[in-house]
Protein backbone atom coordinates (compact mmCIF):
# COMPACT_ATOMS: atom_id res chain seq x y z
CA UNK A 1 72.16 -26.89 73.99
CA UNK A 2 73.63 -23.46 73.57
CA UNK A 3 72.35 -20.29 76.16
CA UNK A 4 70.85 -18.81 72.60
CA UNK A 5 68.37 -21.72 72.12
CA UNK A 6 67.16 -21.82 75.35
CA UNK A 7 66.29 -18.15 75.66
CA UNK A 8 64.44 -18.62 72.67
CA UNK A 9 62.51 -21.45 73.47
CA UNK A 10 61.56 -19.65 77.03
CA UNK A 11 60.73 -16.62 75.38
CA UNK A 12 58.66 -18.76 72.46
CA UNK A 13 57.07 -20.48 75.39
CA UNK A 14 56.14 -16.95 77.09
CA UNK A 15 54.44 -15.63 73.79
CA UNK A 16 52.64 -18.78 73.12
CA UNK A 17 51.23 -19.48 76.59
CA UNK A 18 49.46 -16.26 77.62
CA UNK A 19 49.72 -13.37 75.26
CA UNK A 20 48.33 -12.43 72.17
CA UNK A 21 51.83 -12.39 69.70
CA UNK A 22 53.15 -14.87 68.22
CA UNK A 23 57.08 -15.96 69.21
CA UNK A 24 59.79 -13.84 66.77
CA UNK A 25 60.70 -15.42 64.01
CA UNK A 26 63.50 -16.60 65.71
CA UNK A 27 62.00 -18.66 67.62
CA UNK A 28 59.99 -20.29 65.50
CA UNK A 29 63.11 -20.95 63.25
CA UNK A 30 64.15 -22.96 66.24
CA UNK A 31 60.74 -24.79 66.65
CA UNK A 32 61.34 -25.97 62.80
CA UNK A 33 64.50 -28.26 63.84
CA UNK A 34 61.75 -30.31 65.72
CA UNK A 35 64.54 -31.55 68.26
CA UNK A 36 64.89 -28.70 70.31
CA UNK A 37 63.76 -28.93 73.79
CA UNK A 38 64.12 -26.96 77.14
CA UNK A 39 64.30 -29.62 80.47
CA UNK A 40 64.91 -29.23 84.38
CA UNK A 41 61.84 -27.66 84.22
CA UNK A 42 61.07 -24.12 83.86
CA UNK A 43 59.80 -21.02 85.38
CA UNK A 44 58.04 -18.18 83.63
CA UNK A 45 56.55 -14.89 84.61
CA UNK A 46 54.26 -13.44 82.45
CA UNK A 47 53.71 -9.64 82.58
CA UNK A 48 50.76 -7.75 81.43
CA UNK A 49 50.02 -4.26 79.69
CA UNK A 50 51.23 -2.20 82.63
CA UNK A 51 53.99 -4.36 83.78
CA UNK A 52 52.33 -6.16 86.77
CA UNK A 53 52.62 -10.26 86.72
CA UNK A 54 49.82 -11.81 84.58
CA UNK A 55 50.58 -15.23 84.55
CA UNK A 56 53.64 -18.00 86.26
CA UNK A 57 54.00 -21.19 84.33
CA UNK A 58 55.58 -23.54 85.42
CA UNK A 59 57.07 -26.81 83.72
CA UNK A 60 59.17 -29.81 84.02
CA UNK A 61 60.10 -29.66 80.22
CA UNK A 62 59.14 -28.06 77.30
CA UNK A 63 60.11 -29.51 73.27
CA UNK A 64 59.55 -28.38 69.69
CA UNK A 65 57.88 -31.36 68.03
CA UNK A 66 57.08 -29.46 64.47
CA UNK A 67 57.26 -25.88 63.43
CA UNK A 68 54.63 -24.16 65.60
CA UNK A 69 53.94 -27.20 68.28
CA UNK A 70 55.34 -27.09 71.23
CA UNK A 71 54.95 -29.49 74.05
CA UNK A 72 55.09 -28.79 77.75
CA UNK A 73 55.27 -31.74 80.31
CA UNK A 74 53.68 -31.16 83.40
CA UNK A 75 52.25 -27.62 83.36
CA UNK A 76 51.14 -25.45 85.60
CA UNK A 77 49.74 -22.39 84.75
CA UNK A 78 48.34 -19.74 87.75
CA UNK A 79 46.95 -16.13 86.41
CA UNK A 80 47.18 -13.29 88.58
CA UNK A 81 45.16 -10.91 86.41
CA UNK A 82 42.22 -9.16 87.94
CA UNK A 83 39.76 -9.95 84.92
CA UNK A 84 40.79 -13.69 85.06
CA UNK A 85 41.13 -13.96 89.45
CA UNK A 86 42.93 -16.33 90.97
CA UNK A 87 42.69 -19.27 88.33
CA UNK A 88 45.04 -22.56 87.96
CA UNK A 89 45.50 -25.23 85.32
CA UNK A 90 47.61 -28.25 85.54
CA UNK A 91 47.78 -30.34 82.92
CA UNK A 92 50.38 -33.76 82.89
CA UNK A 93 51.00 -32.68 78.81
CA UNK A 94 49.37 -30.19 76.58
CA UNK A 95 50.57 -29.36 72.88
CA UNK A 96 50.87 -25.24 72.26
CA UNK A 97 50.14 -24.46 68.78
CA UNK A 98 51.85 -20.96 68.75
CA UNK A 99 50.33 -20.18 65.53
CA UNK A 100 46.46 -20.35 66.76
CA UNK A 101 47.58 -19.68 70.09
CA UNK A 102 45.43 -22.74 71.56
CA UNK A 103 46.83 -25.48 73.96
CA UNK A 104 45.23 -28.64 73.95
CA UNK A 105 45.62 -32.14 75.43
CA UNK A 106 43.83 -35.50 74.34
CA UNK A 107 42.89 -37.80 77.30
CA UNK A 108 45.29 -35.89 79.86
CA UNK A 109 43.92 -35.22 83.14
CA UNK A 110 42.85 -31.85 83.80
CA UNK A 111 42.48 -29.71 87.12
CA UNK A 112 40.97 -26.06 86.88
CA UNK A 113 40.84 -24.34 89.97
CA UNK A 114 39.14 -21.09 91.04
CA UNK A 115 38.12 -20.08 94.41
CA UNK A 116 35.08 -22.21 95.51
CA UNK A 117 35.54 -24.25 92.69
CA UNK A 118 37.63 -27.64 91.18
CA UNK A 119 36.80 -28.18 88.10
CA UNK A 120 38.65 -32.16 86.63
CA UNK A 121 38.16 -34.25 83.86
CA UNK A 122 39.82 -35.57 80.72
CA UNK A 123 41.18 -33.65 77.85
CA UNK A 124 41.16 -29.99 77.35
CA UNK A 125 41.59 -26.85 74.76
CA UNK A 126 42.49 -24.16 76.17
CA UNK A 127 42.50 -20.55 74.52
CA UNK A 128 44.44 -18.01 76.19
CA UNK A 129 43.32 -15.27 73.22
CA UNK A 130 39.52 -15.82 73.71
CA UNK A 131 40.04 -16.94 77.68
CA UNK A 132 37.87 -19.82 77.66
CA UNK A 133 38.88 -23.64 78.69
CA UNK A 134 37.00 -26.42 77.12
CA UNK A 135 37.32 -29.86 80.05
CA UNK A 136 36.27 -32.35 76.75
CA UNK A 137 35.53 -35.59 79.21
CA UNK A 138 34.85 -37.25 82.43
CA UNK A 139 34.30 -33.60 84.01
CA UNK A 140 33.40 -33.46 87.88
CA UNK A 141 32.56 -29.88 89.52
CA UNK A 142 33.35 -29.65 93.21
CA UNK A 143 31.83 -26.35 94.37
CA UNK A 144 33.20 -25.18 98.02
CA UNK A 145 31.00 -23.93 100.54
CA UNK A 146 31.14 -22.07 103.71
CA UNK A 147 33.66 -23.94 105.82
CA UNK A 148 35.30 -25.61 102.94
CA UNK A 149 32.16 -27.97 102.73
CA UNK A 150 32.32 -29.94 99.24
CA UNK A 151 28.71 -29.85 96.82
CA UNK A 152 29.09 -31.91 94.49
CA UNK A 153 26.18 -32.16 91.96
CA UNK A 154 24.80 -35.34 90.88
């Protein structure tokens, strides 16, 4: 794979993950082939309005499987704005649909993470655009005390 395609995909991946745009047309030229695919994971700083470092995904791979779906093998994904806080997802594989900008994953396990909080379960859609995270099964809250003491409601 040429340095071209896989500047595109990263930068496809960098739209679709955490902002608002969609990827340049470009980009989702290359998502049409269906074959392309970015692997030996991946790195990707997200900046926001004013510069500063939104979001950091991280990746082991990352392929095109139809025009606008893009699938990302073990993600990562840590936001460092100040409206969001300190927030992680990790997600084994999750399918970005770069035209509704929602990433979703059917029976994957699922770890949110805030502070005081672990959020798991089963399946997820996640929607950068409206910042929400739907956990769609099996979800168990662990909410940390004082002294890193677990409650874990029943």
């Amino acid at each position: 794979m040429d340095l071209k395609k896989i500047v595109l995909i990263v930068a496809a991946l960098a739209a679709a993950a955490v902002t608002f745009r969609l990827p340049s047309a470009a980009a989702q030229n290359a998502a049409a082939g269906g074959s392309q695919q970015l692997g030996g994971g991946f790195e990707r700083f997200i900046p926001d309005a004013a510069g500063e470092t939104a979001w950091v995904l991280k990746g082991t791979m990352a392929k095109f499987l139809a025009d606008q779906m893009i699938e990302i093998v073990s993600l990562f994904a840590q936001s460092h704005e100040r409206q969001v806080g300190d927030l992680k997802i990790e997600v084994e594989r999750v399918v970005f649909n770069t035209r509704t900008n929602d990433a979703t994953a059917e029976g994957e396990r699922v770890t949110v993470r805030r502070e005081g909080m672990v959020l798991t379960g089963r399946g997820i859609v996640w929607n950068p655009k409206s910042k929400t995270i739907r956990v769609m099964e099996d979800v168990k809250v662990l909410i940390k005390e004082q002294g890193n003491l677990g409650l874990f409601p029943l």
